[in-house]
Protein backbone atom coordinates (compact mmCIF):
# COMPACT_ATOMS: atom_id res chain seq x y z
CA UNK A 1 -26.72 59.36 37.21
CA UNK A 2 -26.28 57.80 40.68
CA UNK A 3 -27.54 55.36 43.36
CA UNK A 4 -31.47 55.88 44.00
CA UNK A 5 -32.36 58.75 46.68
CA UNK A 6 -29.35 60.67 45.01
CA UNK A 7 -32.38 62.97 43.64
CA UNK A 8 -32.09 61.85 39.96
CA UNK A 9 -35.55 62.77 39.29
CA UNK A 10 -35.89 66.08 41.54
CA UNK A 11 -32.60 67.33 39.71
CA UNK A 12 -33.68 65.90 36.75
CA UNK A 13 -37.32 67.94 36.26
CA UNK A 14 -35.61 71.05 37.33
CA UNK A 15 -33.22 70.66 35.27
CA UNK A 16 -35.66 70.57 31.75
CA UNK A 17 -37.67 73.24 33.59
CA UNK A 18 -34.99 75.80 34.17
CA UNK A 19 -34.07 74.82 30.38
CA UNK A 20 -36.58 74.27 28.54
CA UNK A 21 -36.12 70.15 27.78
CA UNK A 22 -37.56 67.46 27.61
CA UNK A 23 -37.37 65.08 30.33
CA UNK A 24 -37.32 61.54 30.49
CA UNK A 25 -37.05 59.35 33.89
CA UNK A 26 -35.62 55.89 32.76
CA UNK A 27 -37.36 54.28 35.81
CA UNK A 28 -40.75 54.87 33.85
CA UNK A 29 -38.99 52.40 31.23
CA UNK A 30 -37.98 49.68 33.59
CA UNK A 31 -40.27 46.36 32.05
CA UNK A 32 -42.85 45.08 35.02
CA UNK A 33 -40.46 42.05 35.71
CA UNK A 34 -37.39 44.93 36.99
CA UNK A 35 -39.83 46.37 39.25
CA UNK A 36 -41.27 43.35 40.43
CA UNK A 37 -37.85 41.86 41.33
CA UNK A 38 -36.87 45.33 42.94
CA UNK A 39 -40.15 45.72 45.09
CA UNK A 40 -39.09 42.05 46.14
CA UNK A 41 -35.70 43.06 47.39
CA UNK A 42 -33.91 41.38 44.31
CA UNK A 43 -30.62 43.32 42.85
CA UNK A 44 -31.02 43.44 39.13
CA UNK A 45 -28.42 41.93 36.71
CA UNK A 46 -26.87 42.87 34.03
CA UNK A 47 -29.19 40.59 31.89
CA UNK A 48 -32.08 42.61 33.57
CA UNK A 49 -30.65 45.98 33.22
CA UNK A 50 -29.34 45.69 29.90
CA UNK A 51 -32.67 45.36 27.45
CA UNK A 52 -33.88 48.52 29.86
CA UNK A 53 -30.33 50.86 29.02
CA UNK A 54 -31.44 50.13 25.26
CA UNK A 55 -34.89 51.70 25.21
CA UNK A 56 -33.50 54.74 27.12
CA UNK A 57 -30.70 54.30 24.96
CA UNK A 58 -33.34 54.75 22.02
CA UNK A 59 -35.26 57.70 23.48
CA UNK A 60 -31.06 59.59 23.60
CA UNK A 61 -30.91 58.61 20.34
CA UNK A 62 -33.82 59.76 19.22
CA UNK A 63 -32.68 63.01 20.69
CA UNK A 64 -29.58 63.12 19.32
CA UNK A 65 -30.81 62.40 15.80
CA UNK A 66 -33.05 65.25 16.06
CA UNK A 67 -30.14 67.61 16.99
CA UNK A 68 -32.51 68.10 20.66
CA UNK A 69 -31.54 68.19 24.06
CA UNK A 70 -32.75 66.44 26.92
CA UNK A 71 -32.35 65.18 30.38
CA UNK A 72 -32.43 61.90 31.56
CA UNK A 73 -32.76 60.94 35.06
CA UNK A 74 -30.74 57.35 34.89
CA UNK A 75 -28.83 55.41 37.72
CA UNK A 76 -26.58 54.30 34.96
CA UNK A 77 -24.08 52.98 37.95
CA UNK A 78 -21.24 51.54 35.86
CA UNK A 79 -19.45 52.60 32.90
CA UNK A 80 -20.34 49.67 30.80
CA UNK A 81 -24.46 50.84 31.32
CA UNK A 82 -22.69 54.48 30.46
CA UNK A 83 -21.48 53.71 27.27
CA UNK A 84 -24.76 51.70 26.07
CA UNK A 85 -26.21 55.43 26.36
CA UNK A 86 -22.83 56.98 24.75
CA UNK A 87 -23.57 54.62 21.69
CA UNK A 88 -26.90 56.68 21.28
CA UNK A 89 -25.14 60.12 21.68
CA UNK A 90 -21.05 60.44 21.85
CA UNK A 91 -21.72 63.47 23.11
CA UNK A 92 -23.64 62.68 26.01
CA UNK A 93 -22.89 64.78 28.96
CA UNK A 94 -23.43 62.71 32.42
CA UNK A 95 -23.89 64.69 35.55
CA UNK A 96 -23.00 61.96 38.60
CA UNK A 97 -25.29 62.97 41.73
CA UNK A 98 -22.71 62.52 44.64
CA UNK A 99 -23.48 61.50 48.71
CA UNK A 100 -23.10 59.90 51.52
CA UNK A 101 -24.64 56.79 52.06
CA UNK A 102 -25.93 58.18 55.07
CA UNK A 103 -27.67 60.82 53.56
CA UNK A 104 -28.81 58.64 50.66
CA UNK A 105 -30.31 56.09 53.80
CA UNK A 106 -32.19 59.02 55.61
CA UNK A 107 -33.63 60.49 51.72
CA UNK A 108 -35.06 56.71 51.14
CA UNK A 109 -36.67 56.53 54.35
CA UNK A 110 -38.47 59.56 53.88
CA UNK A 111 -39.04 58.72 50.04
CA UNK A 112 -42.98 57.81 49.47
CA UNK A 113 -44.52 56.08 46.25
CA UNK A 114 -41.22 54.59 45.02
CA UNK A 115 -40.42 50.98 44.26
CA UNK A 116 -37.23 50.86 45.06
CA UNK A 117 -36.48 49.42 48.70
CA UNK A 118 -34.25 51.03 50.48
CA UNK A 119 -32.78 47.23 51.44
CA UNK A 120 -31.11 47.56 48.09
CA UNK A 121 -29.10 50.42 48.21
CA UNK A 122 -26.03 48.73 49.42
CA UNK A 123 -26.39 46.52 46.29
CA UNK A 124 -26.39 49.65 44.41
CA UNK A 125 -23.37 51.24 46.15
CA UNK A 126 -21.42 48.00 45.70
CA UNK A 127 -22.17 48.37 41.59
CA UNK A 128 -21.25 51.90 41.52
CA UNK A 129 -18.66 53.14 39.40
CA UNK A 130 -17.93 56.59 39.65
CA UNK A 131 -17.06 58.22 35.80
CA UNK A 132 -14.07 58.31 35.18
CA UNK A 133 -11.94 61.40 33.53
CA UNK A 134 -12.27 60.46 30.26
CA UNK A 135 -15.93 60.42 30.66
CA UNK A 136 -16.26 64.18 30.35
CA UNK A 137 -18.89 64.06 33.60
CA UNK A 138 -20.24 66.41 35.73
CA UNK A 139 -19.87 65.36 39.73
CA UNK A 140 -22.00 67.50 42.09
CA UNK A 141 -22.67 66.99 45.87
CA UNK A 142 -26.29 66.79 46.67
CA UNK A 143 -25.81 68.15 50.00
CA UNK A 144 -26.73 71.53 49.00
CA UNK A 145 -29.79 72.89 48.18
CA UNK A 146 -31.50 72.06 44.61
CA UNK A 147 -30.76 75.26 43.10
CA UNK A 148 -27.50 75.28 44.01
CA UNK A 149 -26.78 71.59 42.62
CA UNK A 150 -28.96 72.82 39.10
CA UNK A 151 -26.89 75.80 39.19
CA UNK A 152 -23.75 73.97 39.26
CA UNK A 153 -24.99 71.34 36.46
CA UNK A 154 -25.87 74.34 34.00
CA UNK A 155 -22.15 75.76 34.88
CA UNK A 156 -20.65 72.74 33.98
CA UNK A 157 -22.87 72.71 30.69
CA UNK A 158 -21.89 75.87 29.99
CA UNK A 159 -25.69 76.41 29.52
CA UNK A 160 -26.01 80.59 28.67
CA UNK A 161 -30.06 80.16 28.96
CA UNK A 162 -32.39 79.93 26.25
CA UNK A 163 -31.48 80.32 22.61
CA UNK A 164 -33.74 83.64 21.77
């Protein structure tokens, strides 16, 4: 989770590479009229963002039910959106991509291809609320390099590698 340019995506592919799981990015779920209001500038509400935290909700779920793992690159910015996904899979293990919002301004500039303007990233910074203790999450900088922040998600996992 975390604000977009936090490297959900990045993280999240190498992630389910060095593991093994299926990945899912929740932006590829977002319904036309979410995109369409983003690439206008538009925050989304609540009654926008809620019907799209259900169908990646439903893909954890599945998941879950199947006794799989996965990774999910989600902004999931409050704990309310948080526990729409907990609902799908108590055990759900979030891993909050942490920066500056200078750092996050200079990534969207040089981001290509995305929807998301970077004119709404103080929109998103405003909504964020970082996990809090009881939310059993994972908080890594992403000012170091990519294998460093994956290596310090599968620590926190306690992921041993590949079951043989």
């Amino acid at each position: 989770m975390g604000v977009s340019g936090s490297g959900k995506t990045t993280v999240g592919e190498t992630l389910a590479e060095r593991t093994g799981w299926p990945f899912v990015d929740a932006d590829l779920l977002h319904p036309q009229s979410n995109i369409d209001k983003m690439e206008a500038g538009i925050p989304l509400t609540d009654a926008d963002r809620f019907p799209w935290l259900e169908l990646v909700a439903d893909w954890i779920g599945r998941q879950h039910e199947a006794g799989l793992p996965g990774v999910v690159a989600c902004s999931a910015l409050r704990r309310a959106y948080r526990d729409v996904l907990r609902k799908a899979d108590p055990s759900l293990r979030i891993v909050y991509l942490q920066a500056s919002r200078d750092l996050l301004v200079q990534r969207l500039r040089e981001r290509k291809g995305h929807f998301f303007p970077r004119i709404l990233l103080d929109s998103q910074l405003a909504t964020l609320e970082e996990p809090g203790p009881d939310e059993n999450a994972i908080s890594v900088s992403i000012g170091q390099s990519l294998t460093s922040t994956v290596d310090t998600i599968l620590a926190g996992l306690g992921y041993a590698g590949p079951r043989g």
